[in-house]
Protein backbone atom coordinates (compact mmCIF):
# COMPACT_ATOMS: atom_id res chain seq x y z
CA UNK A 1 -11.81 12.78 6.72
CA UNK A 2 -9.15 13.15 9.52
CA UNK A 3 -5.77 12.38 8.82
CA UNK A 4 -5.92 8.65 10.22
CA UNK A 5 -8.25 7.70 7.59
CA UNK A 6 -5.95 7.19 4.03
CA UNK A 7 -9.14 5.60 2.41
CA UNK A 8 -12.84 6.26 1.94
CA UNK A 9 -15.80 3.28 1.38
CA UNK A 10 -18.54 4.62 0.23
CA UNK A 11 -21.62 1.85 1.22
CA UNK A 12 -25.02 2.30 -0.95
CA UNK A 13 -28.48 1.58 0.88
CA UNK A 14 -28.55 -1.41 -1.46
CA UNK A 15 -24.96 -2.09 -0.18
CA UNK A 16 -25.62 -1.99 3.27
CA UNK A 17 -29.14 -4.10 2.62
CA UNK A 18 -27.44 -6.88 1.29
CA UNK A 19 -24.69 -6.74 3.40
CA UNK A 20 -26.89 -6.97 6.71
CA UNK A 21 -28.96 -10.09 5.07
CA UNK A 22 -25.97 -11.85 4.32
CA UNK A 23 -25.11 -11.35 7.94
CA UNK A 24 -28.61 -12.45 8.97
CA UNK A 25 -28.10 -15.70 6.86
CA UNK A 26 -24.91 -16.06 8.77
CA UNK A 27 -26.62 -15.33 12.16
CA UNK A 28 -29.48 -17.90 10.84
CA UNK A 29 -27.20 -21.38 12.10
CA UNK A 30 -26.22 -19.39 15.41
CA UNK A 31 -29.85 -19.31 16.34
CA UNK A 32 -32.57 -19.12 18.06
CA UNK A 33 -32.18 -15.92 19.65
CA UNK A 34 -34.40 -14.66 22.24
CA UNK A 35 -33.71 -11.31 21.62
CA UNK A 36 -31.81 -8.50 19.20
CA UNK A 37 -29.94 -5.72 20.54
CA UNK A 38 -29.12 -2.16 18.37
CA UNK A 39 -26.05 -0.33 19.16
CA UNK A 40 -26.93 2.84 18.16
CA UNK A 41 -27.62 4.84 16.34
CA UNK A 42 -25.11 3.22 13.26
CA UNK A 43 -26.67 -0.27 14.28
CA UNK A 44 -30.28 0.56 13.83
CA UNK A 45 -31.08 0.04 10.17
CA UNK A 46 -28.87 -3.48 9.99
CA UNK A 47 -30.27 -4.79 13.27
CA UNK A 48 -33.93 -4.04 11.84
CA UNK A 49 -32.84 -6.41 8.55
CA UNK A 50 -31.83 -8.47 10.97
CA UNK A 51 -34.60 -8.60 12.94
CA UNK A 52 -36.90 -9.07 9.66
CA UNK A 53 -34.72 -12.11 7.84
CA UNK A 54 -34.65 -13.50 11.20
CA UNK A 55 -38.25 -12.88 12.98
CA UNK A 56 -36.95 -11.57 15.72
CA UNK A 57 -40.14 -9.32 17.22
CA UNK A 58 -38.07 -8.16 20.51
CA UNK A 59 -35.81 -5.70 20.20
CA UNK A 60 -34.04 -3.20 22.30
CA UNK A 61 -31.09 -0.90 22.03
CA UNK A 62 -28.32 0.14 23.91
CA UNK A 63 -27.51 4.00 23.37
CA UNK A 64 -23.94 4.52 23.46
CA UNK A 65 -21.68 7.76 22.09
CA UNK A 66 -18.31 7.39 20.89
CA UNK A 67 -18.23 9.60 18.16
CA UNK A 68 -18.47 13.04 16.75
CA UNK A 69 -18.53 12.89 12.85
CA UNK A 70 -15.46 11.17 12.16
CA UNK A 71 -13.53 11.68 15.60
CA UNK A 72 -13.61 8.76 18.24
CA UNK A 73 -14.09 10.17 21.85
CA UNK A 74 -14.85 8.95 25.05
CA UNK A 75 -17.47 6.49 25.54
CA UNK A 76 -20.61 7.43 26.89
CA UNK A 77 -23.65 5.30 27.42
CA UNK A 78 -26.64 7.35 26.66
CA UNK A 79 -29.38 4.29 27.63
CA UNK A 80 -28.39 1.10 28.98
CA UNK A 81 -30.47 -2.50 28.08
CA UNK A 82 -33.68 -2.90 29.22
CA UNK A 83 -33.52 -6.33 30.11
CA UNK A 84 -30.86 -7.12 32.77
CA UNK A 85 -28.97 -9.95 32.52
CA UNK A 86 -25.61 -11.64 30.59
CA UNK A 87 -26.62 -11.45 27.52
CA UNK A 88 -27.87 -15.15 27.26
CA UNK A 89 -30.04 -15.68 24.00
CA UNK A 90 -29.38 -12.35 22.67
CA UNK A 91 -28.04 -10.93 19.94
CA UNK A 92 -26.11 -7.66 19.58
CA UNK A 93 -26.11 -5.72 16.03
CA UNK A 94 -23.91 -2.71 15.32
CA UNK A 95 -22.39 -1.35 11.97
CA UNK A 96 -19.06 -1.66 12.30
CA UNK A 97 -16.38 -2.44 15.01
CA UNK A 98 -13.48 0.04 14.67
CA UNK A 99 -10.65 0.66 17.20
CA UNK A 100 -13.13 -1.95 19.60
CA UNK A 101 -13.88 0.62 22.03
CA UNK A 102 -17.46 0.23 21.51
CA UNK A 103 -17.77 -3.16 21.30
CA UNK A 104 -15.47 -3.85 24.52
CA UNK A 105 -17.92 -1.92 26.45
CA UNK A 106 -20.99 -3.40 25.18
CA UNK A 107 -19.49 -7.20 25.66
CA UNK A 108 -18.58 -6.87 29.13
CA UNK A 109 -22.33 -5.25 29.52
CA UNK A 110 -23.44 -8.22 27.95
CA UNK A 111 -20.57 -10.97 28.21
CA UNK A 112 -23.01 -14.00 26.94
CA UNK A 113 -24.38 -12.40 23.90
CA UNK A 114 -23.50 -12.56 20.20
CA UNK A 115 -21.69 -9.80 19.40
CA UNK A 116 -22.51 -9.37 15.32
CA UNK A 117 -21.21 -6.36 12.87
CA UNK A 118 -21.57 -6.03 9.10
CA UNK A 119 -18.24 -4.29 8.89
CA UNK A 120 -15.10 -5.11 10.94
CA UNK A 121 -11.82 -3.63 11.12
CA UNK A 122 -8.65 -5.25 12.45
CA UNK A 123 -8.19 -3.65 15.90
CA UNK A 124 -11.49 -4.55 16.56
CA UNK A 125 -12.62 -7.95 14.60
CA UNK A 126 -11.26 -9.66 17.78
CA UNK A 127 -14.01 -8.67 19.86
CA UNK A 128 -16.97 -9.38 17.34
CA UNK A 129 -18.29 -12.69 16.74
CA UNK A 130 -19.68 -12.54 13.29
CA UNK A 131 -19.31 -10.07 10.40
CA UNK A 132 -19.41 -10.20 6.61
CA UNK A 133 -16.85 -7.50 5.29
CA UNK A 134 -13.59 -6.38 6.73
CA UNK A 135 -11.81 -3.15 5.95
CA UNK A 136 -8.32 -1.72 6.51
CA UNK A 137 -7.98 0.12 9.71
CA UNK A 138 -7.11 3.51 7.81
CA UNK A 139 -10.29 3.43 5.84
CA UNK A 140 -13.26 5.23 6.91
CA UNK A 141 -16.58 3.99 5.86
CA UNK A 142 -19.39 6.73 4.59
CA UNK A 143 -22.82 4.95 5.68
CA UNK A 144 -25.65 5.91 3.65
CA UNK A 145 -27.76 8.00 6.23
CA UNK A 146 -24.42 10.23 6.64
CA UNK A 147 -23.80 10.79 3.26
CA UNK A 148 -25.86 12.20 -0.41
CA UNK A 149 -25.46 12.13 -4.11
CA UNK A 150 -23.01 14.85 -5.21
CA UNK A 151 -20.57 15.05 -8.14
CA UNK A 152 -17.20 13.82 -7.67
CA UNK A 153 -14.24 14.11 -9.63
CA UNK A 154 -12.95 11.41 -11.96
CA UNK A 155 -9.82 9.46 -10.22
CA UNK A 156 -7.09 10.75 -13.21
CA UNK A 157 -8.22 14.54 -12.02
CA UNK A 158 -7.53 13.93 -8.15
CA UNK A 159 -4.19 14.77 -6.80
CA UNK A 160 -1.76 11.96 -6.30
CA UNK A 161 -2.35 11.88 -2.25
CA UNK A 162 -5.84 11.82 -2.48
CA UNK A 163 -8.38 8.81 -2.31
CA UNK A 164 -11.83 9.31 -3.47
């Protein structure tokens, strides 16, 4: 974890499952939507529980790079949407919104769509339109597909300075 992150969240499969379906509930009264949209690759697996809870059948992505493990770089869009136009009807699914970087890029690709996260973090909750948890800036969340079962040390044998 680089040194800008003071906390870790650890998010279970089952987490992250319930977590996206209480965002599809939320996304339910925003409806209908003509369309879903993954940011990948962290918004793949919510934006397919999306896409089930809410039976959306179309669904594209838009590829875009921003980070190497746990370092944000430059933005780089890897595959564009398919469909070209404002966004109108659709529905855009990613992870989380961190710094916004992502998510700024994305919206002004798509400036009519709703933008939808399961996680948010303050510098870039402005951007999104719906999410269901938010997390302090200087935590960094471990996603399930990035992350496996290992033994870790009780919290009273840690050093002072060091979150789990």
């Amino acid at each position: 974890m680089s040194d800008q992150f003071n906390k870790a969240f650890p998010v279970s499969w089952d987490q992250l499952h319930r977590d996206a379906k209480a965002l599809a509930w939320r996304l339910a009264e925003f409806g209908p939507w003509r369309s879903i949209i993954a940011v990948t690759r962290g918004g793949l697996v919510p934006a397919a529980i999306v896409a089930r809870e809410l039976e959306l059948r179309l669904i594209d992505t838009v590829c875009v790079s921003s980070y190497d493990h746990q370092d944000q770089g430059e933005l780089e869009v890897l595959k564009p949407v398919s469909d070209d136009n404002d966004g109108e009807g659709m529905l855009i699914v990613d992870d989380l919104v961190d710094t916004g970087n992502t998510a700024k890029f994305v919206r002004d690709m798509l400036p009519k769509a709703h933008f939808a996260t399961v996680y948010a973090k303050p510098e870039g909750r402005p951007l999104v339109d719906s999410f269901i948890t938010e997390v302090s800036q200087d935590t960094w969340i471990f996603f399930p597909w990035d992350t496996e079962l290992r033994f870790v040390e009780p919290i009273a044998n840690m050093p002072n300075d060091t979150s789990p």
